[in-house]
PDB file of N, CA and C in Angstrom:
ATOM      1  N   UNK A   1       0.815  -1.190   0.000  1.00  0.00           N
ATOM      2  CA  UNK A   1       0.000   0.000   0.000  1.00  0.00           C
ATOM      3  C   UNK A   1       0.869   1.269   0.000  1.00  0.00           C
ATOM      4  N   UNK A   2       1.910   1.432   0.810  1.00  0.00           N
ATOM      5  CA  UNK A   2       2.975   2.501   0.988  1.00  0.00           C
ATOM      6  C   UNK A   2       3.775   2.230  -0.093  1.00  0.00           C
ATOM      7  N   UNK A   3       4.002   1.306  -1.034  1.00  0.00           N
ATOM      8  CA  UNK A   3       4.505   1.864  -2.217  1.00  0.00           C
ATOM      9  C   UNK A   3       4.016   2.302  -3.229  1.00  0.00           C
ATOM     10  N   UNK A   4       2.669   1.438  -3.334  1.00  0.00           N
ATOM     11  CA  UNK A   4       1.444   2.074  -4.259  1.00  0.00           C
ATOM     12  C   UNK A   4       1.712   3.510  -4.485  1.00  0.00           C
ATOM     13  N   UNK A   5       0.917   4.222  -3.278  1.00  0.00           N
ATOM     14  CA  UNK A   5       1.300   5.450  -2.813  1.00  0.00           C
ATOM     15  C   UNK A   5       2.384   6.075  -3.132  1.00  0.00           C
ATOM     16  N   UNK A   6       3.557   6.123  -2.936  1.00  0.00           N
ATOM     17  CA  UNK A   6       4.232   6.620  -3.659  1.00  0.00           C
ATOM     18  C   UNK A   6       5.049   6.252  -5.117  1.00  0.00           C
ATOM     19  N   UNK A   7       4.527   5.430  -5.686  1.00  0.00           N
ATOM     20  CA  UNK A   7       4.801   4.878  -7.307  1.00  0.00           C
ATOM     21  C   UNK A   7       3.619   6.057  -7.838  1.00  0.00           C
ATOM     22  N   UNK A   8       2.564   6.490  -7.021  1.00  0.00           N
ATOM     23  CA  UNK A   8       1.500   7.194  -7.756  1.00  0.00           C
ATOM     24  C   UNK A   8       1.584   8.711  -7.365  1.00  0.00           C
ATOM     25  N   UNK A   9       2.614   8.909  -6.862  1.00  0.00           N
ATOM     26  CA  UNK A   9       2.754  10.307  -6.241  1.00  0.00           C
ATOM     27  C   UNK A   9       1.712  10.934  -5.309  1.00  0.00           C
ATOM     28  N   UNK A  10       1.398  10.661  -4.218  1.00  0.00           N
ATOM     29  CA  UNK A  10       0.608  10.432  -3.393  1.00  0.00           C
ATOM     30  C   UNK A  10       1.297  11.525  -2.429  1.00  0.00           C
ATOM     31  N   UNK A  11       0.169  12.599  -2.354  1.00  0.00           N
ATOM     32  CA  UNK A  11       0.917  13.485  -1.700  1.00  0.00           C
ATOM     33  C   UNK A  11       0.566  12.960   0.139  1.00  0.00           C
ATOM     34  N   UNK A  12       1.261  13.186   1.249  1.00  0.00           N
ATOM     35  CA  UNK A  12       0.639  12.534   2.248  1.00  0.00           C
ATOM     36  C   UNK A  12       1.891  13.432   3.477  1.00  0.00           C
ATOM     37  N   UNK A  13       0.745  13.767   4.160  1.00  0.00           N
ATOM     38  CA  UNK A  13       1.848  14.982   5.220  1.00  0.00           C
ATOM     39  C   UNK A  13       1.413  14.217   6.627  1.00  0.00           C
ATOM     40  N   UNK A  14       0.807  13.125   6.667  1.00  0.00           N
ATOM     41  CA  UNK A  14       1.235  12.398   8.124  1.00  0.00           C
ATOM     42  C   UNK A  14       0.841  10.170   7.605  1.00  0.00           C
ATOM     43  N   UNK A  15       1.684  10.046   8.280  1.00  0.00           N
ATOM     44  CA  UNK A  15       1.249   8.645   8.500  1.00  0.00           C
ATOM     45  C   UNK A  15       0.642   8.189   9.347  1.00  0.00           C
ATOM     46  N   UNK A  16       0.519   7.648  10.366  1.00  0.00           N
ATOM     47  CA  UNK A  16      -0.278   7.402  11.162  1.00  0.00           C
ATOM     48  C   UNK A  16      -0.382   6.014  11.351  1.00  0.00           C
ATOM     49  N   UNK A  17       0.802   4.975  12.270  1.00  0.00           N
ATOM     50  CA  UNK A  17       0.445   3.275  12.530  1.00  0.00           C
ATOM     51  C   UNK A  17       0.179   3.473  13.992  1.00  0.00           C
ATOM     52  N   UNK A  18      -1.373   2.993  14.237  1.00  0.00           N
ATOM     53  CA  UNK A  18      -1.791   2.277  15.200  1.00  0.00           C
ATOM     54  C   UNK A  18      -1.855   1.260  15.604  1.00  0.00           C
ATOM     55  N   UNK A  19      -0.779   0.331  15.571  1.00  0.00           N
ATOM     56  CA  UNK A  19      -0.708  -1.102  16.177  1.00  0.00           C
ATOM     57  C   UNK A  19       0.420  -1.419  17.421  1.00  0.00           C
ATOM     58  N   UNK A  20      -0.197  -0.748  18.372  1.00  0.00           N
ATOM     59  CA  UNK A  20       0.768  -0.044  19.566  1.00  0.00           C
ATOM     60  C   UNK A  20       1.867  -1.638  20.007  1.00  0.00           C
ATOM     61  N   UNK A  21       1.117  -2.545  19.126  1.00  0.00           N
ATOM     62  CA  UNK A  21       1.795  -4.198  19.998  1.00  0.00           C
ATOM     63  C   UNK A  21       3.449  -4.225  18.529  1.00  0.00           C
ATOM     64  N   UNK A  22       2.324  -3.949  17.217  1.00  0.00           N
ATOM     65  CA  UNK A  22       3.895  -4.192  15.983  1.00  0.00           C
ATOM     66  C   UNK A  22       3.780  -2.739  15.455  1.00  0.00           C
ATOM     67  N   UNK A  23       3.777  -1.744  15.523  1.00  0.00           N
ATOM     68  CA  UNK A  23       3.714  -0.886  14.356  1.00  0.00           C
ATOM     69  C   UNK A  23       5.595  -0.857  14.024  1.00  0.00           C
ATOM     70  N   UNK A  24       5.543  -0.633  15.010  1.00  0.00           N
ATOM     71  CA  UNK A  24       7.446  -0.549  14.697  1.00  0.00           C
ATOM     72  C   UNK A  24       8.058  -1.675  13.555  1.00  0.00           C
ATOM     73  N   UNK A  25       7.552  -2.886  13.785  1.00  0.00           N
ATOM     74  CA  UNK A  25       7.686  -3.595  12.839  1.00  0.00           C
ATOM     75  C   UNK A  25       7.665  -3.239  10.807  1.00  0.00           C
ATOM     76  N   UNK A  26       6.910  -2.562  11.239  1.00  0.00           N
ATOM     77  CA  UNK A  26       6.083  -2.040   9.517  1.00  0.00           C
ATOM     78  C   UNK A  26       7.354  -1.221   8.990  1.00  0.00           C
ATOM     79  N   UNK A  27       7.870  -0.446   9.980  1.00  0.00           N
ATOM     80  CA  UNK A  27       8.569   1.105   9.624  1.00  0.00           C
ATOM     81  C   UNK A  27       9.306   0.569   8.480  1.00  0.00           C
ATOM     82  N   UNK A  28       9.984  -0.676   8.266  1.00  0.00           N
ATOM     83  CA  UNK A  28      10.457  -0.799   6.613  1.00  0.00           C
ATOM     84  C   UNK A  28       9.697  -1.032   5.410  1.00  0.00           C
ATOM     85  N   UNK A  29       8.741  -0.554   5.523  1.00  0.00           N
ATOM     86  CA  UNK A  29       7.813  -0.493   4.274  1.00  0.00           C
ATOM     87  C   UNK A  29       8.111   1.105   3.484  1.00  0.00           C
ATOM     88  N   UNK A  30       8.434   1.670   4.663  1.00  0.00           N
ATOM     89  CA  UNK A  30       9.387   2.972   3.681  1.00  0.00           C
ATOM     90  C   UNK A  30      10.672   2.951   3.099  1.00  0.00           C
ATOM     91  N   UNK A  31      11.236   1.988   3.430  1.00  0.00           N
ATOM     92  CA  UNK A  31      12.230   2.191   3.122  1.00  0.00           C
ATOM     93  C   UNK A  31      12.410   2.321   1.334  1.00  0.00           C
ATOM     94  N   UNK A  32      12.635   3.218   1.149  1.00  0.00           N
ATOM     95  CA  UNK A  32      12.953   3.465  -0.312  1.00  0.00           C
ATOM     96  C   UNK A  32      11.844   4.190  -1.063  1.00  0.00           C
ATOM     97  N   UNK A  33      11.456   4.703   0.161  1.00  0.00           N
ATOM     98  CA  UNK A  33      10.295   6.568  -0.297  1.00  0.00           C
ATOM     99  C   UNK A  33      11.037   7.413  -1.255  1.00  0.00           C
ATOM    100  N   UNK A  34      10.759   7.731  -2.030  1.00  0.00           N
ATOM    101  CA  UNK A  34      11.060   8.570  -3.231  1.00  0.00           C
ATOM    102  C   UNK A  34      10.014   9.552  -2.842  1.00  0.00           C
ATOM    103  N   UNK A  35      10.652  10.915  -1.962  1.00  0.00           N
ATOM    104  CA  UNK A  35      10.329  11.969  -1.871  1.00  0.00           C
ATOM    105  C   UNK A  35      10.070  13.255  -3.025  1.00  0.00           C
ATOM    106  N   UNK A  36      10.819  12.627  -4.004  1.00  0.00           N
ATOM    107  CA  UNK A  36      11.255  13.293  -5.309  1.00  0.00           C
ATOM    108  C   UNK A  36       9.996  13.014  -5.913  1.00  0.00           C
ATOM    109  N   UNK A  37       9.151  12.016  -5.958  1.00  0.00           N
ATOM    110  CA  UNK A  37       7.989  11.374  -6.892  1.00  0.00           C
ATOM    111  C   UNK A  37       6.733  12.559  -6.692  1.00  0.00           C
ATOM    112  N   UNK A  38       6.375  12.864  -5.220  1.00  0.00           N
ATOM    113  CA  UNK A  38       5.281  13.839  -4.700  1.00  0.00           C
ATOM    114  C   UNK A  38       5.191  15.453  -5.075  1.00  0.00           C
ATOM    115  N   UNK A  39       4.066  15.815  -5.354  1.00  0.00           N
ATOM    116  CA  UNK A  39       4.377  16.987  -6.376  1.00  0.00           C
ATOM    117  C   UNK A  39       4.503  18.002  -5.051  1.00  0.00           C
ATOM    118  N   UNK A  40       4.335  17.943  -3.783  1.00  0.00           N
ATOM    119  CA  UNK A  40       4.751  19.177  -3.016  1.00  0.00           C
ATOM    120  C   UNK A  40       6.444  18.682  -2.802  1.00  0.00           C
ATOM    121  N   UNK A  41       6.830  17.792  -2.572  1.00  0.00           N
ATOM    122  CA  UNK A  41       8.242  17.147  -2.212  1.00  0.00           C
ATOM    123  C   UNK A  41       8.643  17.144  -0.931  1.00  0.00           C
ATOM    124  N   UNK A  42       7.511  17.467  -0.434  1.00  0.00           N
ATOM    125  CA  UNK A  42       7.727  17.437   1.091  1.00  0.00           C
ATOM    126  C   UNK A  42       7.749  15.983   2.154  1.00  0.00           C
ATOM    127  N   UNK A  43       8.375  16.209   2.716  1.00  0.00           N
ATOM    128  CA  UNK A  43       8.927  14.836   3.900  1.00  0.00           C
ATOM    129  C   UNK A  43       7.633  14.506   4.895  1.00  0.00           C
ATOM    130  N   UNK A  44       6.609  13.185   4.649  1.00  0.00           N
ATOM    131  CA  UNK A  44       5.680  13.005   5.829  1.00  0.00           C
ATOM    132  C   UNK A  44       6.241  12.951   7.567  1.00  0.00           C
ATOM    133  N   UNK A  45       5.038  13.639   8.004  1.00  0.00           N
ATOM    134  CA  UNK A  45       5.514  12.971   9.272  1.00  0.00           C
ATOM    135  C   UNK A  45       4.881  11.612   9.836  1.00  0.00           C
ATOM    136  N   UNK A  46       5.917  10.164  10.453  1.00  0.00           N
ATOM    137  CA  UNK A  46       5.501   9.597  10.838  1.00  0.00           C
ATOM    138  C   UNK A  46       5.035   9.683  12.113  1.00  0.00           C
ATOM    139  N   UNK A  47       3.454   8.834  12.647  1.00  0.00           N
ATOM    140  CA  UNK A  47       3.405   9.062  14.152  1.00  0.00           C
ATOM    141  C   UNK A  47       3.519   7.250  14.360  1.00  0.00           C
ATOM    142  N   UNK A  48       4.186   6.679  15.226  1.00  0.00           N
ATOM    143  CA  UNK A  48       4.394   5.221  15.278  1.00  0.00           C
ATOM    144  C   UNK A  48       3.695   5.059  16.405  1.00  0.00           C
ATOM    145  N   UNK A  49       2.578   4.087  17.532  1.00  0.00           N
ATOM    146  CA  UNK A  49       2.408   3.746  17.995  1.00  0.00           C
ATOM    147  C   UNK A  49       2.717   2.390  18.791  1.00  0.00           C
ATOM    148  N   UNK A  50       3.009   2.914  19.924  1.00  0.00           N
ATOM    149  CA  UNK A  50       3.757   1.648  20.667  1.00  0.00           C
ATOM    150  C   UNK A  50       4.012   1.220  21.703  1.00  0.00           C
ATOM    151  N   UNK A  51       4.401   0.449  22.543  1.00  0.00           N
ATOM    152  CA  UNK A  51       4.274   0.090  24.077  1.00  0.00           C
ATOM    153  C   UNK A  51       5.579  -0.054  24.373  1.00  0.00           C
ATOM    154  N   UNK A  52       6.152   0.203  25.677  1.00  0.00           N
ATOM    155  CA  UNK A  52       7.101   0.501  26.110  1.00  0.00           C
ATOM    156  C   UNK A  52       6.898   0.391  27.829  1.00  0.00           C
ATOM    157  N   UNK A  53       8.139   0.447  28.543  1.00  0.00           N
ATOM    158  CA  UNK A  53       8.161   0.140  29.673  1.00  0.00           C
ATOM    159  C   UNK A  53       8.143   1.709  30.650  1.00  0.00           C
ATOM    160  N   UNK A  54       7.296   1.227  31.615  1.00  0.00           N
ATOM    161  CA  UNK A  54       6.917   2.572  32.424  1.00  0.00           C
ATOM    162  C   UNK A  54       8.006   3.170  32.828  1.00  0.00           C
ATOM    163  N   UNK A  55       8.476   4.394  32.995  1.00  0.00           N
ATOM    164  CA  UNK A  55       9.174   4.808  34.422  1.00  0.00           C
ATOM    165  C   UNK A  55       8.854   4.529  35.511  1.00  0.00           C
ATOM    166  N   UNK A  56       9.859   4.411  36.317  1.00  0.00           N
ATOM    167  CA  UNK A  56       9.474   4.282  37.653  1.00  0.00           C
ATOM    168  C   UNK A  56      10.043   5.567  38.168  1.00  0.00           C
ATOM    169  N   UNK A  57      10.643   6.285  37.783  1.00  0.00           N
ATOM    170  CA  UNK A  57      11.298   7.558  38.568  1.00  0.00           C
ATOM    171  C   UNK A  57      11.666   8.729  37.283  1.00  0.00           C
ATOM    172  N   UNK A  58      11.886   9.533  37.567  1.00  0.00           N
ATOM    173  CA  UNK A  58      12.290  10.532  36.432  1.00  0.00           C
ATOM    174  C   UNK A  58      13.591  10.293  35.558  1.00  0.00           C
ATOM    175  N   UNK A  59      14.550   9.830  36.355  1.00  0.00           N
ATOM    176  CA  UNK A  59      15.588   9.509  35.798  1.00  0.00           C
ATOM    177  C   UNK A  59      15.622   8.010  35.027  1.00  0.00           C
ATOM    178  N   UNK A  60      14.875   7.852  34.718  1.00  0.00           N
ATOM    179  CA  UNK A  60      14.454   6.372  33.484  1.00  0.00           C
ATOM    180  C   UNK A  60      13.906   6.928  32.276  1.00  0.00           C
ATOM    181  N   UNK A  61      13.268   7.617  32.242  1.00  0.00           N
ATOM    182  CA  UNK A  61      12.307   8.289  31.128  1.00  0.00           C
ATOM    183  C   UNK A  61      13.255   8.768  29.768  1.00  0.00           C
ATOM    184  N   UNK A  62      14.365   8.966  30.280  1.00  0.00           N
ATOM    185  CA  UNK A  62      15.283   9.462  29.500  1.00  0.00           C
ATOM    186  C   UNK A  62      15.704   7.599  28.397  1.00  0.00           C
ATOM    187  N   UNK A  63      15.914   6.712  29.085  1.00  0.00           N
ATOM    188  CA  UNK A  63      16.434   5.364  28.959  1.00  0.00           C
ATOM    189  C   UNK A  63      15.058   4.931  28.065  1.00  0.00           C
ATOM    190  N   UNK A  64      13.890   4.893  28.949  1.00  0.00           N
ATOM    191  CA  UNK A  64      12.903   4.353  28.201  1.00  0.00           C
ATOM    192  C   UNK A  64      12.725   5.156  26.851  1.00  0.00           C
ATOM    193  N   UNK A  65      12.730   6.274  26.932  1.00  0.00           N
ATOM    194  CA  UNK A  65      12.551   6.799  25.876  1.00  0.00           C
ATOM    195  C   UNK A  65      13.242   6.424  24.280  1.00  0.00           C
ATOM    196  N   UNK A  66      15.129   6.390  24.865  1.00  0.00           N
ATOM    197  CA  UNK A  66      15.681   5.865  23.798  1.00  0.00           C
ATOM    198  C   UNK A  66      15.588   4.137  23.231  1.00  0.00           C
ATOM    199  N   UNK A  67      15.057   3.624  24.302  1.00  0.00           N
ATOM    200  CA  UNK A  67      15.009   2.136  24.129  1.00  0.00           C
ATOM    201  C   UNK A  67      13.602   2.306  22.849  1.00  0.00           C
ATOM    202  N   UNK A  68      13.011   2.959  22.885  1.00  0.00           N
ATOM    203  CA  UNK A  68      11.712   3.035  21.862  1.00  0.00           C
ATOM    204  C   UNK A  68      11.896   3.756  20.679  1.00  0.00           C
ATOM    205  N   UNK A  69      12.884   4.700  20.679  1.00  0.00           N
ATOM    206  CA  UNK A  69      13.586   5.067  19.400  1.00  0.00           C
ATOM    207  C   UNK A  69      14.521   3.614  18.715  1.00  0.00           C
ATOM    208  N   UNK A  70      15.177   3.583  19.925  1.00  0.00           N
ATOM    209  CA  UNK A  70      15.599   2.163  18.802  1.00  0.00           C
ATOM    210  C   UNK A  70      15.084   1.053  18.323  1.00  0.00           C
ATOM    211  N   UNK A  71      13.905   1.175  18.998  1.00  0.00           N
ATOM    212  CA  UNK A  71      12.969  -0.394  18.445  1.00  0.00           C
ATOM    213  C   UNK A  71      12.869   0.564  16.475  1.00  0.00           C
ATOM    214  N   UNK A  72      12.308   1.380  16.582  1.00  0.00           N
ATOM    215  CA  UNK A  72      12.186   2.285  15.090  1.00  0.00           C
ATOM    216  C   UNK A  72      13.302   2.358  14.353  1.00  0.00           C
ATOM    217  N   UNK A  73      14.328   2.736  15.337  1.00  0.00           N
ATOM    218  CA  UNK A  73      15.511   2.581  14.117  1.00  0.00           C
ATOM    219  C   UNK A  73      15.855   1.362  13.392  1.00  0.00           C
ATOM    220  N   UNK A  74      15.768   0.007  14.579  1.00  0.00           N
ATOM    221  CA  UNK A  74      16.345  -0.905  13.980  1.00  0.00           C
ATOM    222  C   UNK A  74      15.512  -1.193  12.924  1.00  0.00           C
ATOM    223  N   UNK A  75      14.219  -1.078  13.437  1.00  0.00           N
ATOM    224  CA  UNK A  75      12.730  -1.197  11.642  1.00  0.00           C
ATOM    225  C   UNK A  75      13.443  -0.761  10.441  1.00  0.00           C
ATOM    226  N   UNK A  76      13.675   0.404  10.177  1.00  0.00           N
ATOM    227  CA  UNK A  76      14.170   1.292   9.424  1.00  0.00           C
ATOM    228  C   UNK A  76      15.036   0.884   8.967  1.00  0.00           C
ATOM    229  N   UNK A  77      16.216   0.558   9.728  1.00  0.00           N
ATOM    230  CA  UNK A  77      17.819  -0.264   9.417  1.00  0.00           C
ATOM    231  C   UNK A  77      18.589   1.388   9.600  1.00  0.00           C
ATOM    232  N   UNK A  78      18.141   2.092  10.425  1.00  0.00           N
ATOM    233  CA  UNK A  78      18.802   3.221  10.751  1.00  0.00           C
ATOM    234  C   UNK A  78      19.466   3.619  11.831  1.00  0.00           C
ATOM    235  N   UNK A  79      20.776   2.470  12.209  1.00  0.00           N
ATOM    236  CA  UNK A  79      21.244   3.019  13.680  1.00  0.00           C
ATOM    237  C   UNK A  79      21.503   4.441  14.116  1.00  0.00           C
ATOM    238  N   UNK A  80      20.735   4.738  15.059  1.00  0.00           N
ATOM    239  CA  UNK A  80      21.037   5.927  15.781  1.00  0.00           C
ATOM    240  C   UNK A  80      20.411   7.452  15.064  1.00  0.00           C
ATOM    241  N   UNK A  81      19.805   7.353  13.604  1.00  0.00           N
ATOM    242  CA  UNK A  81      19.088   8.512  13.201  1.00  0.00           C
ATOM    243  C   UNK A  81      17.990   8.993  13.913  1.00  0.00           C
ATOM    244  N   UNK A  82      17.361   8.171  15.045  1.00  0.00           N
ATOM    245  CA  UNK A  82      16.198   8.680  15.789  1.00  0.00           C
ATOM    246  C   UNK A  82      16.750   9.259  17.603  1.00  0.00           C
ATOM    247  N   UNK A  83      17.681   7.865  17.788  1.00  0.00           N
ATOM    248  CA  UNK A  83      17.690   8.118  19.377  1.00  0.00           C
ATOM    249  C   UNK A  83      19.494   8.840  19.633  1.00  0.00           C
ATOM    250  N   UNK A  84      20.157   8.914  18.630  1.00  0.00           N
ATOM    251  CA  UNK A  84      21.295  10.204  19.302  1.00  0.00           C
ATOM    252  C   UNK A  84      20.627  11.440  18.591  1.00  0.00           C
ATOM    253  N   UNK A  85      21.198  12.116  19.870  1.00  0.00           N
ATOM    254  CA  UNK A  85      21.002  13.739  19.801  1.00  0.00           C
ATOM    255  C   UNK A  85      21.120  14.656  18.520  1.00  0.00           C
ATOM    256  N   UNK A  86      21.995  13.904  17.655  1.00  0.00           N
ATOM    257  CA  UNK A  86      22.199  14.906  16.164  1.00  0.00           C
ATOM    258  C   UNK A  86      21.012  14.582  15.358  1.00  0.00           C
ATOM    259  N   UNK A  87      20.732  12.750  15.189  1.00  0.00           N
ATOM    260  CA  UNK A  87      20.073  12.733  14.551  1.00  0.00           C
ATOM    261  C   UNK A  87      18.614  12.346  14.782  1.00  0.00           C
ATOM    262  N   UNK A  88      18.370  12.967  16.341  1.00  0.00           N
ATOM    263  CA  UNK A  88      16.981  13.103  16.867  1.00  0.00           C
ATOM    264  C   UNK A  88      16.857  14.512  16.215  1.00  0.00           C
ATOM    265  N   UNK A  89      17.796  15.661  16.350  1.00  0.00           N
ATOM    266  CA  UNK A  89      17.348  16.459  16.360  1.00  0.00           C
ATOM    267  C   UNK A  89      17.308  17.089  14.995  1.00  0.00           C
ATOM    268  N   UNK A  90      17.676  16.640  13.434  1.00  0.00           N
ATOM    269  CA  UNK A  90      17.910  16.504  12.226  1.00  0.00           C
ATOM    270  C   UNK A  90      16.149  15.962  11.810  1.00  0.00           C
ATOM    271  N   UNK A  91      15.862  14.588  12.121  1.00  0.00           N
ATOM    272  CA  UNK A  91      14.766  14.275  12.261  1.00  0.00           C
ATOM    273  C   UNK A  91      13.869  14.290  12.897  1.00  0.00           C
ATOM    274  N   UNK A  92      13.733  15.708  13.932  1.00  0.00           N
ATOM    275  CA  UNK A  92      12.670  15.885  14.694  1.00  0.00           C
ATOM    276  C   UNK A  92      12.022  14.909  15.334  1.00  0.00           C
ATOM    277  N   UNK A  93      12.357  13.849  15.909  1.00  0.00           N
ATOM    278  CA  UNK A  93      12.174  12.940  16.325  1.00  0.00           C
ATOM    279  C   UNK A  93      11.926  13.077  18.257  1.00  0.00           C
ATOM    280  N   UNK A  94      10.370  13.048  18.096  1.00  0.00           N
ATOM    281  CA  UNK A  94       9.747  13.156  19.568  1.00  0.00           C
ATOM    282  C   UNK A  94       9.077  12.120  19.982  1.00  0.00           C
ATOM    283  N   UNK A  95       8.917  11.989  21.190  1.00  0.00           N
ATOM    284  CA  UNK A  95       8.204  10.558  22.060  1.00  0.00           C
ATOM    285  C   UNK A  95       7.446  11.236  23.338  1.00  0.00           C
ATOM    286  N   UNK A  96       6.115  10.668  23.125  1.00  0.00           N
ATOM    287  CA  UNK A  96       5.246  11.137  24.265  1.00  0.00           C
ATOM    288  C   UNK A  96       4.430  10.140  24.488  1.00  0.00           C
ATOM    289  N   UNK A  97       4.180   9.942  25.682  1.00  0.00           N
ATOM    290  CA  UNK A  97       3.427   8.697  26.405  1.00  0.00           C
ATOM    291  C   UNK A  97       1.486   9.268  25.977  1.00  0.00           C
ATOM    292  N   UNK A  98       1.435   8.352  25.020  1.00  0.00           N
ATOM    293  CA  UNK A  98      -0.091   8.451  25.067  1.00  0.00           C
ATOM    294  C   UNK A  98      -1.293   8.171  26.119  1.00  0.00           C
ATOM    295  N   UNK A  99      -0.903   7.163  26.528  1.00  0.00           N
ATOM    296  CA  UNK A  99      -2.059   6.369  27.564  1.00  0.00           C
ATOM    297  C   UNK A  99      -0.921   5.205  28.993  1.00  0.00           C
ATOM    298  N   UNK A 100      -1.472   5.401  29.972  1.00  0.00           N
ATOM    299  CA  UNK A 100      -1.145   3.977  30.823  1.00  0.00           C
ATOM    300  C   UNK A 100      -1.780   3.101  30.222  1.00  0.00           C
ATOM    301  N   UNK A 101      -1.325   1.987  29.722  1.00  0.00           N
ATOM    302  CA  UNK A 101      -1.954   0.687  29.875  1.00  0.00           C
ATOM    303  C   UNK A 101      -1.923  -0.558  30.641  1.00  0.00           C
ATOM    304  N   UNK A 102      -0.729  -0.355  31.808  1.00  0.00           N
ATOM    305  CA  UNK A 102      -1.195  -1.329  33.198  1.00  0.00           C
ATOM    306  C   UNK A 102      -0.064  -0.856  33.902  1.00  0.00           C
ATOM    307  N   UNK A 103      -0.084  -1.687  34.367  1.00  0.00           N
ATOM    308  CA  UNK A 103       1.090  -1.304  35.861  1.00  0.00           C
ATOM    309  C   UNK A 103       2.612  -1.246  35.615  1.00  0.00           C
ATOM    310  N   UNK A 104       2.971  -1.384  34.540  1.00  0.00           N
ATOM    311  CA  UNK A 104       4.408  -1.509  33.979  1.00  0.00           C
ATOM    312  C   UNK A 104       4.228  -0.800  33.277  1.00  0.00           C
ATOM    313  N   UNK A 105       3.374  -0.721  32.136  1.00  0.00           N
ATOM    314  CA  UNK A 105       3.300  -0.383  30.361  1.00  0.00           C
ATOM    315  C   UNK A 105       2.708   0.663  29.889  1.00  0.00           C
ATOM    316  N   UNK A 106       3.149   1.705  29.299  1.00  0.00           N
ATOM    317  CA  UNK A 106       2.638   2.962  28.899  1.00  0.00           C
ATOM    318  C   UNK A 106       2.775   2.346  27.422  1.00  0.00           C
ATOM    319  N   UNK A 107       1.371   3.406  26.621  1.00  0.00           N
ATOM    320  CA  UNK A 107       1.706   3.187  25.230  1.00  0.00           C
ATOM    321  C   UNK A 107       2.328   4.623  24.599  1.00  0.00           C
ATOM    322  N   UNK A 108       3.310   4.859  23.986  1.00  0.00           N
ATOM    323  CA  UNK A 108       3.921   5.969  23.769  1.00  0.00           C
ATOM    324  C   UNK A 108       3.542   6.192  21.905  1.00  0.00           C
ATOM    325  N   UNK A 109       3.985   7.510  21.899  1.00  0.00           N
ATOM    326  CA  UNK A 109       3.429   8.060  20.318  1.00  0.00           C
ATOM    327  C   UNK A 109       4.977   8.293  19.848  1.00  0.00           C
ATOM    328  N   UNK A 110       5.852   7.878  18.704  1.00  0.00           N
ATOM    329  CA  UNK A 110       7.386   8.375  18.389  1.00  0.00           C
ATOM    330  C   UNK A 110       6.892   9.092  17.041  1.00  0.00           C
ATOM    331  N   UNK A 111       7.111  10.139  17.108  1.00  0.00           N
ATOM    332  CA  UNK A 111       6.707  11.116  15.526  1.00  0.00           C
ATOM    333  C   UNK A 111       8.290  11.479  15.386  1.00  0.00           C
ATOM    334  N   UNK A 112       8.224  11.355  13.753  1.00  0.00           N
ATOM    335  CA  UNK A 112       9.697  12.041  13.498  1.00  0.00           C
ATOM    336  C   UNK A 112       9.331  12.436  11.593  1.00  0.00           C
TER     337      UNK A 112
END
């Protein structure tokens, strides 16, 4: 479907995977987006949905956070373009806890 889309020049300014258990899984279905094909040429933003391990204190949030960038990178086959600092911040790459979903498990949103 995501190549369809862009074999047809499909203009598209967000993605959007809700499968908070695999979406991360999917993230290589882009791989090999031809940004060049879309008549604005502009870069979508992805929002990935996903589950991840709670904090327990403030000083984890930082850890959990990157542990969920890298579940995306490794999708991608992109070490470190999401969760180091140059290329979080190159790819705008943010993480925010959407919902608790039990006593360990938050489901978090990674847009980049």
């Amino acid at each position: 479907f995501i190549h369809k889309m862009n074999e047809e020049g499909v203009d598209a300014s967000h993605f959007i995977m809700n499968l908070p258990a695999s979406a991360p899984e999917f993230l290589d279905a882009f791989k090999g987006w031809n940004f060049e094909s879309t008549s604005s040429k502009k870069i979508p933003t992805i929002h990935v949905h996903c589950f991840g391990e709670k904090a327990r204190g403030p000083e984890e949030k930082s850890r959990i956070h990157t542990q969920v960038l890298q579940r995306c990178e490794r999708a991608l086959g992109c070490p470190g373009s999401l969760s180091e600092p140059e290329g979080r911040q190159k790819n705008k790459a943010q993480v925010r806890i959407v919902r608790d979903v039990g006593p360990r498990k938050n489901m978090f949103c990674v847009s980049f």
